[in-house]
N, C-alpha and C. Protein backbone atom coordinates (compact mmCIF):
# COMPACT_ATOMS: atom_id res chain seq x y z
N UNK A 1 8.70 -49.45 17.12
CA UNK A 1 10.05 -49.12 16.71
C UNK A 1 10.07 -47.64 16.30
N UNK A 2 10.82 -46.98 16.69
CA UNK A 2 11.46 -45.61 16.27
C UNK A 2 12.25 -45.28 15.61
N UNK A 3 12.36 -44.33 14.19
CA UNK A 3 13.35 -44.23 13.36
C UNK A 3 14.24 -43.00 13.61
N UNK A 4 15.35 -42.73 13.32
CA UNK A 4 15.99 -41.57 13.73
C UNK A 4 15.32 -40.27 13.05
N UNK A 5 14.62 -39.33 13.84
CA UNK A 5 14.46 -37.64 13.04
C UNK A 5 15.21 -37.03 12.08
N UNK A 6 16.74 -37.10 12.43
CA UNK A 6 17.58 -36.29 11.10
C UNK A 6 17.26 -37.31 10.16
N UNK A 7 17.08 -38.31 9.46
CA UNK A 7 17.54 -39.06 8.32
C UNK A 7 16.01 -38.84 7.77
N UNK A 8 16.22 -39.42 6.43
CA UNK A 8 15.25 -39.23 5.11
C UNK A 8 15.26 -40.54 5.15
N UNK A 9 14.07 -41.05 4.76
CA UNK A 9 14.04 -42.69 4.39
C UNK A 9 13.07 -42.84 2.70
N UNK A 10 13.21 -44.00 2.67
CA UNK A 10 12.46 -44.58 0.91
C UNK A 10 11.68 -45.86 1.24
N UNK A 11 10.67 -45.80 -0.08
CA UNK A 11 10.11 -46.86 0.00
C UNK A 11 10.59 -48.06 -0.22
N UNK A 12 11.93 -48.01 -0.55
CA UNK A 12 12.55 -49.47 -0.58
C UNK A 12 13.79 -49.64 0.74
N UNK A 13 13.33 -49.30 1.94
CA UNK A 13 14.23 -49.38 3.08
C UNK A 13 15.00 -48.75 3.45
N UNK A 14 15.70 -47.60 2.52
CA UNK A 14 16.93 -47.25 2.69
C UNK A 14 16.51 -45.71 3.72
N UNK A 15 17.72 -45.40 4.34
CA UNK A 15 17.80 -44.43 4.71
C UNK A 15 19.20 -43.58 4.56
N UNK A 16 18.69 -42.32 4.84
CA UNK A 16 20.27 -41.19 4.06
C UNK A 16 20.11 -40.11 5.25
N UNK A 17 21.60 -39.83 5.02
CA UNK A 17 21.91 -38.49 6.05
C UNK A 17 22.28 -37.91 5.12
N UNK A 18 22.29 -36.49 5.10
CA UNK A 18 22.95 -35.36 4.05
C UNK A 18 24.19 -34.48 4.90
N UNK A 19 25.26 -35.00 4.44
CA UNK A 19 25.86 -33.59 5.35
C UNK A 19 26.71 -32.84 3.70
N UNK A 20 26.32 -31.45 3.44
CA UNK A 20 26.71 -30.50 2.11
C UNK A 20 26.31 -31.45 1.33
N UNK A 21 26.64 -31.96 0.01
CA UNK A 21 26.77 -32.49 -1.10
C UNK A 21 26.36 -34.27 -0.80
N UNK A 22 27.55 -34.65 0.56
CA UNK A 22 27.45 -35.75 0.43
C UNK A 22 26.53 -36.31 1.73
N UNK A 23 26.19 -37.70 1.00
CA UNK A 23 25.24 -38.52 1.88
C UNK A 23 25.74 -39.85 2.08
N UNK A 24 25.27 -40.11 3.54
CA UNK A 24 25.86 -42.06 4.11
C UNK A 24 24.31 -42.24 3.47
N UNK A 25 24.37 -44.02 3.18
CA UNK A 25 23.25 -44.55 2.76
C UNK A 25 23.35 -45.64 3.44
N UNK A 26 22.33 -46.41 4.48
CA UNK A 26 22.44 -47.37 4.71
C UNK A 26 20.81 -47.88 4.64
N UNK A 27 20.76 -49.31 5.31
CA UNK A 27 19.08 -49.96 5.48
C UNK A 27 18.47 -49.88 7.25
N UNK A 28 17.12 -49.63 6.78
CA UNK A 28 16.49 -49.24 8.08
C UNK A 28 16.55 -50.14 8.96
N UNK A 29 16.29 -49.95 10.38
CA UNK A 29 16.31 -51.00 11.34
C UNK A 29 15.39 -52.59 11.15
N UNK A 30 13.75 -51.53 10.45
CA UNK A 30 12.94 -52.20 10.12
C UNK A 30 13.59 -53.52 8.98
N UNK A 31 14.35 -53.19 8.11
CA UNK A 31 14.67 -53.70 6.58
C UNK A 31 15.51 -55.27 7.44
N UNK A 32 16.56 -54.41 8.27
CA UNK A 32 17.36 -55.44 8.64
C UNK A 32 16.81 -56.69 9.73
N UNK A 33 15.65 -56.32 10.45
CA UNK A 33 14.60 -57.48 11.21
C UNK A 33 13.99 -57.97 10.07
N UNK A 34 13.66 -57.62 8.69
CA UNK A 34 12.99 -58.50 7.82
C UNK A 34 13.80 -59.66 7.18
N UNK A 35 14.97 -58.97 6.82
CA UNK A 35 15.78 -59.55 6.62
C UNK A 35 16.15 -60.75 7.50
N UNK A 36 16.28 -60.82 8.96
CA UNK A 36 17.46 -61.38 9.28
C UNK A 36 18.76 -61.40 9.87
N UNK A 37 19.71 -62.20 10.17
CA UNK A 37 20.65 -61.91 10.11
C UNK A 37 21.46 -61.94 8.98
N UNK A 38 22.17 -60.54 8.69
CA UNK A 38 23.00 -60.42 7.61
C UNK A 38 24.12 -60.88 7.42
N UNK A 39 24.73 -62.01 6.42
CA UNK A 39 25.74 -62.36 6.26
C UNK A 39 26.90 -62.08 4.98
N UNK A 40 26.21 -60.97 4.46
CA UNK A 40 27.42 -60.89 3.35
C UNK A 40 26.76 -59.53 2.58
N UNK A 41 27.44 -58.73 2.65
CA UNK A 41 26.87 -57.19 1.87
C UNK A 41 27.70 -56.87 0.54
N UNK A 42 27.47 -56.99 -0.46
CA UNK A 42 28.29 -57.17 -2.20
C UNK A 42 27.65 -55.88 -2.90
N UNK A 43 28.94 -54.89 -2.30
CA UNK A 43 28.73 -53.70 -2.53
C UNK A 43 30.13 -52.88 -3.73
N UNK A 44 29.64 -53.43 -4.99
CA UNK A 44 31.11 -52.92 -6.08
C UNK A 44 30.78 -51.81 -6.65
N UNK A 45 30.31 -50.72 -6.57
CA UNK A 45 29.95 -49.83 -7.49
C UNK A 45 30.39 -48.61 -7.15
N UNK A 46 31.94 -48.20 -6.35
CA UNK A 46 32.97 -47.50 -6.10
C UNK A 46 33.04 -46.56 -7.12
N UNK A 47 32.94 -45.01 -7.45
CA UNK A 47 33.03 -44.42 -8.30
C UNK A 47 31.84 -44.58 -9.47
N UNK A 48 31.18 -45.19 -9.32
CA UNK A 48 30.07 -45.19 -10.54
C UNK A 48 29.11 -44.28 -10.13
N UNK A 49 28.54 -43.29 -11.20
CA UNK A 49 27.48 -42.87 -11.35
C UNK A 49 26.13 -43.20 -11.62
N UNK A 50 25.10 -43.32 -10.57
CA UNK A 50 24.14 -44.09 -10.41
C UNK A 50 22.83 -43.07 -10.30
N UNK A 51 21.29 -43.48 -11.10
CA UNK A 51 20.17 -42.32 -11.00
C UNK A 51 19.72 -42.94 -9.73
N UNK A 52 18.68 -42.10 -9.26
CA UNK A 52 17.41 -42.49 -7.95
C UNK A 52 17.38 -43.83 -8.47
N UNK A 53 16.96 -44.83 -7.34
CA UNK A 53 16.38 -45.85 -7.54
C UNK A 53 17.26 -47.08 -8.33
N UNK A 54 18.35 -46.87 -9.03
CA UNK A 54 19.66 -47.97 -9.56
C UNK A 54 19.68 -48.81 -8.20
N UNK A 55 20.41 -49.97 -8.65
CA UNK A 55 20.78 -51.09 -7.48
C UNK A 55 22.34 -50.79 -7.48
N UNK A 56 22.97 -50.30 -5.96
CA UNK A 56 23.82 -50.15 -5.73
C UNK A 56 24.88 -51.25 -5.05
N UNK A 57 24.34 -52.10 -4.90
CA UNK A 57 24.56 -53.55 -4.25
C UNK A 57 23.87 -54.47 -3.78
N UNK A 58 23.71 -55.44 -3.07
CA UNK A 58 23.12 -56.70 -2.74
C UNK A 58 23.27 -56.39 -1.08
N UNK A 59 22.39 -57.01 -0.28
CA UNK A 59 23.06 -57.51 1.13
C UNK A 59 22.48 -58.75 1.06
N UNK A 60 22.84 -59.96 1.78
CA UNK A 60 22.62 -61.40 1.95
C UNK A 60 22.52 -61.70 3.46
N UNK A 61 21.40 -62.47 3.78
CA UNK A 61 21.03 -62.13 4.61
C UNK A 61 20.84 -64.46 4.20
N UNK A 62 20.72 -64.92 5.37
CA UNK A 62 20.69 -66.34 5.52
C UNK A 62 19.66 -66.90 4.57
N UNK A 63 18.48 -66.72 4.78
CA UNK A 63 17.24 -66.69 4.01
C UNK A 63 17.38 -66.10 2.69
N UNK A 64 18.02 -64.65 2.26
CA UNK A 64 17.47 -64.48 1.25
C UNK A 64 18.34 -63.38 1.10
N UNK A 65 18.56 -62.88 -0.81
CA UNK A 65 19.70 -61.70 -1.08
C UNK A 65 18.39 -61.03 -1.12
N UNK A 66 18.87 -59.71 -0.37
CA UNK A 66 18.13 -58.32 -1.44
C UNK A 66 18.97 -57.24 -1.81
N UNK A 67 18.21 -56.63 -3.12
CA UNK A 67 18.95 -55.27 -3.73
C UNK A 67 19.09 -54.09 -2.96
N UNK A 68 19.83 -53.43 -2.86
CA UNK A 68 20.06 -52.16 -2.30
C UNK A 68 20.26 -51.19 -3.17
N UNK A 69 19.14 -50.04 -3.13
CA UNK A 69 18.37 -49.15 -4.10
C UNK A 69 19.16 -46.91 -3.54
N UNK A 70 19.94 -46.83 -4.53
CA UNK A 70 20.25 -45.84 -4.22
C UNK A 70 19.18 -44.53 -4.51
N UNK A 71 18.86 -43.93 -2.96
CA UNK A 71 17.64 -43.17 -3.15
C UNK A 71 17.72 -41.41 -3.74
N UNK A 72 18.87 -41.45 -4.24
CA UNK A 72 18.87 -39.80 -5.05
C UNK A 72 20.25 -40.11 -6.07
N UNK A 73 20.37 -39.81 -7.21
CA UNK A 73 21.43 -39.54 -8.21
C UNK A 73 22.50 -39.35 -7.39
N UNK A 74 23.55 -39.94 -7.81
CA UNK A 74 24.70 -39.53 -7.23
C UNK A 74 25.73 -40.27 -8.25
N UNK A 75 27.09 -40.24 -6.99
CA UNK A 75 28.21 -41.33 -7.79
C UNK A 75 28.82 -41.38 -6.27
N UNK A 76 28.82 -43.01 -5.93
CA UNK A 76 29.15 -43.86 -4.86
C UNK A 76 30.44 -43.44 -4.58
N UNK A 77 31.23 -42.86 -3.64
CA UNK A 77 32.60 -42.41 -3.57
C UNK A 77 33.38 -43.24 -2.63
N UNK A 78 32.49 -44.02 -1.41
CA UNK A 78 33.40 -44.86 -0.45
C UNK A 78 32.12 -46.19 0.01
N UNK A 79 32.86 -47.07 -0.09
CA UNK A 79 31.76 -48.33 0.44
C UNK A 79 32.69 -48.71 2.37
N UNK A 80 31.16 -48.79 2.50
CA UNK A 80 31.95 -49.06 4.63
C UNK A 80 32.67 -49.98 4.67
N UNK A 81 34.20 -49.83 4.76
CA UNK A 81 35.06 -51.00 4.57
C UNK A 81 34.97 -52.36 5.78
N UNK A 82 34.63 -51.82 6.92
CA UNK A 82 34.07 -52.94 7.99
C UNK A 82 33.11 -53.61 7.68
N UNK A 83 32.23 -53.38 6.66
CA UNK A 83 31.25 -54.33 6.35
C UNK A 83 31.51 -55.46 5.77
N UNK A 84 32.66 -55.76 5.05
CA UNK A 84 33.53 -56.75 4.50
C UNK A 84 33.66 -58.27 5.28
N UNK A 85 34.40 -57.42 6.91
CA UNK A 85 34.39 -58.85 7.79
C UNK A 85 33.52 -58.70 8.51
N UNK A 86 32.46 -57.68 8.93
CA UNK A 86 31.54 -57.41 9.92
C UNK A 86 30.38 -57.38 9.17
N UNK A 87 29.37 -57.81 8.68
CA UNK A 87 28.48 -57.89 7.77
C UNK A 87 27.22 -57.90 8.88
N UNK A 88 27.51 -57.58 9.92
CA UNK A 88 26.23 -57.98 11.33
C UNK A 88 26.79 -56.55 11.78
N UNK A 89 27.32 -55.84 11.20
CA UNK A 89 27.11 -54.33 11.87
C UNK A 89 25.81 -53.93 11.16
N UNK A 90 24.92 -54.38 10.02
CA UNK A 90 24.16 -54.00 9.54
C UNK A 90 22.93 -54.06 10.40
N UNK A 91 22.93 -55.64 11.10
CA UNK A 91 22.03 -55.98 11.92
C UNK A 91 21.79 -55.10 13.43
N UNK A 92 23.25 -55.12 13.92
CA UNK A 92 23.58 -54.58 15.70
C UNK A 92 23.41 -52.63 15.39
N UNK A 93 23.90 -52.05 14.26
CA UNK A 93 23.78 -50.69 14.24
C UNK A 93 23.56 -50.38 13.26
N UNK A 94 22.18 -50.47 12.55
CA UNK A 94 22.30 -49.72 10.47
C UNK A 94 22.40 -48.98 10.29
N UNK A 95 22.13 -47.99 11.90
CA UNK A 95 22.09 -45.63 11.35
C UNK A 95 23.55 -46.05 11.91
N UNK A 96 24.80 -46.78 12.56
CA UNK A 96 26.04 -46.44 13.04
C UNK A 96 26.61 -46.92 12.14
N UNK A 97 27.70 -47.81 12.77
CA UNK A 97 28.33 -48.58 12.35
C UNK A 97 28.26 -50.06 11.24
N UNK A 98 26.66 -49.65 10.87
CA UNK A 98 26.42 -50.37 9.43
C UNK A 98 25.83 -49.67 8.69
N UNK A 99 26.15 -48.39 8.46
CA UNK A 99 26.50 -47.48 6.88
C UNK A 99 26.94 -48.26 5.98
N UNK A 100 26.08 -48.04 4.59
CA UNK A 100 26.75 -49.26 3.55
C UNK A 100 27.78 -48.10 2.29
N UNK A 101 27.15 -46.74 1.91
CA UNK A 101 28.08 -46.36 1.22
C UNK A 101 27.73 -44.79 1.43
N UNK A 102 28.90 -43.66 0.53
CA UNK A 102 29.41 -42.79 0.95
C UNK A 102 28.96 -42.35 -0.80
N UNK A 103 28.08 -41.27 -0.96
CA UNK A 103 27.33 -40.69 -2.26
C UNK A 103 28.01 -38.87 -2.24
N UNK A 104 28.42 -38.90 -3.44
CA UNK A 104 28.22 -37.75 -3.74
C UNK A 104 27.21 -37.21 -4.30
N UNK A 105 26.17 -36.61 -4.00
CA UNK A 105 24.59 -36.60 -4.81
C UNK A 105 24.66 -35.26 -5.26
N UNK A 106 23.87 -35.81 -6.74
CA UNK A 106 23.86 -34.70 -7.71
C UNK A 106 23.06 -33.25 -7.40
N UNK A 107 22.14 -33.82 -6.64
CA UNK A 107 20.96 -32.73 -6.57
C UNK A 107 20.60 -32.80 -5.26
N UNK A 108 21.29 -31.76 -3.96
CA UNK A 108 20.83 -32.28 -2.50
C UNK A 108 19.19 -31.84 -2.10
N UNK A 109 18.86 -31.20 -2.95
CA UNK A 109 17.50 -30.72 -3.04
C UNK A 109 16.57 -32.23 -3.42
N UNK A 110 16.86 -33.03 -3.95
CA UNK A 110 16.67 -34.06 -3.93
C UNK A 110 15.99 -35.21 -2.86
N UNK A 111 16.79 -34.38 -1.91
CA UNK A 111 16.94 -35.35 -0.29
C UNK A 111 15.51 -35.35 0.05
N UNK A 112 15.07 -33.60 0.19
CA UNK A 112 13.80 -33.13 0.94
C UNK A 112 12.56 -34.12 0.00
N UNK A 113 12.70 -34.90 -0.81
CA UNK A 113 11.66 -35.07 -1.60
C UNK A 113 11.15 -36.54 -0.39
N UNK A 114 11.91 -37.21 0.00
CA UNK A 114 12.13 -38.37 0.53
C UNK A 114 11.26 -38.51 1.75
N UNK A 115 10.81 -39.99 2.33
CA UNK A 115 9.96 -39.33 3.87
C UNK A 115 11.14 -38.96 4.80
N UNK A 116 9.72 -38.45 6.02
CA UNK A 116 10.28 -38.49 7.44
C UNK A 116 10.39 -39.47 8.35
N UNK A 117 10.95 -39.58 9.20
CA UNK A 117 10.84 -40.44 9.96
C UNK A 117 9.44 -41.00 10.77
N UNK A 118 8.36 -39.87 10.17
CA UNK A 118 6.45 -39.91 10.86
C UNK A 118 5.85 -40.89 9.72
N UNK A 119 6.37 -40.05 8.55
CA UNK A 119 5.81 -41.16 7.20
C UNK A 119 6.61 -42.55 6.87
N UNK A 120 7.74 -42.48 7.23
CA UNK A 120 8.40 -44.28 7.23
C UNK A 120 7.47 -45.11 8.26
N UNK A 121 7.71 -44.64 9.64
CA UNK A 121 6.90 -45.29 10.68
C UNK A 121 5.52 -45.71 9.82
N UNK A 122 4.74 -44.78 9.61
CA UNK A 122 3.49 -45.42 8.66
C UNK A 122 3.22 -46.23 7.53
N UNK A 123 4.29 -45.84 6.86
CA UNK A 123 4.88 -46.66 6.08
C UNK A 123 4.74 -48.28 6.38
N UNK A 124 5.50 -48.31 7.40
CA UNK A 124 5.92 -50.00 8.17
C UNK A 124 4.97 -50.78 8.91
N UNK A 125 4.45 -49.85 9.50
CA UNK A 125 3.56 -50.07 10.27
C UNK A 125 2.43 -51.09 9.95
C-alpha cells in the first residue's frame, strides 16, 4: 500500500494536509482496512479548541468504535458534512471525499514535526 507524499501522518492513523494556517484531517487508508467498514463517524467538536493528541471524535466501524486523535493544536472550524449520510466515504476515499474535519492550527510549524509518507509506510508495515 502507498500513502500520499504531500500529507503528514501520526502514530495514531491520522493524516493532515496543510494549506496556510489551515489543515483537512482525516484516517489513513491503512486505519480504515483495520477498521472495516465504517458505519457511523460522531464528530461534535465544531469550534472547540483542542491540544495535539485530544479526541476529536469517534468513527464506528461494525466491529468496533475508535477515537479520532487530533494531530497538532488547533480549533476544529468545519466537520465533512457528507460524512453524516455517507459514512463509507471514509472507507472508498479517506485522502478525498472522506476528510473528517477542517482545523485551524495554532502552530503550522507543528505539521513538519509529523511523519512522511516513507516513515508511516514503516510504521505499518
Amino acid at each position: 500500500m502507498s500513502y500520499p507524499q504531500n500529507l503528514k501522518y501520526t502514530k495514531d492513523h491520522e493524516w493532515i494536509s496543510l494549506d496556510g494556517d489551515v489543515a483537512t484531517i482525516g484516517i489513513t487508508a491503512f486505519a480504515q482496512g483495520e477498521l472495516g467498514d465504517i458505519v457511523y463517524v460522531d464528530i461534535n467538536s465544531t469550534g472547540k479548541a483542542l491540544s495535539a493528541e485530544d479526541v476529536f471524535g469517534t468513527v464506528e466501524a461494525v466491529k468496533t468504535v475508535s477515537d479520532l486523535f487530533l494531530p497538532a493544536a488547533g480549533t476544529i472550524i468545519e466537520v465533512n458534512p457528507a460524512l453524516e449520510a455517507n459514512p463509507e466515504f471514509v472507507n472508498s476515499d479517506p485522502y478525498g471525499e472522506g476528510w473528517m474535519v477542517k482545523v485551524k492550527i495554532d502552530n503550522p510549524a507543528d505539521i513538519e514535526k509529523l511523519m512522511g509518507a516513507e516513515d508511516y509506510e514503516k510504521l505499518v508495515a
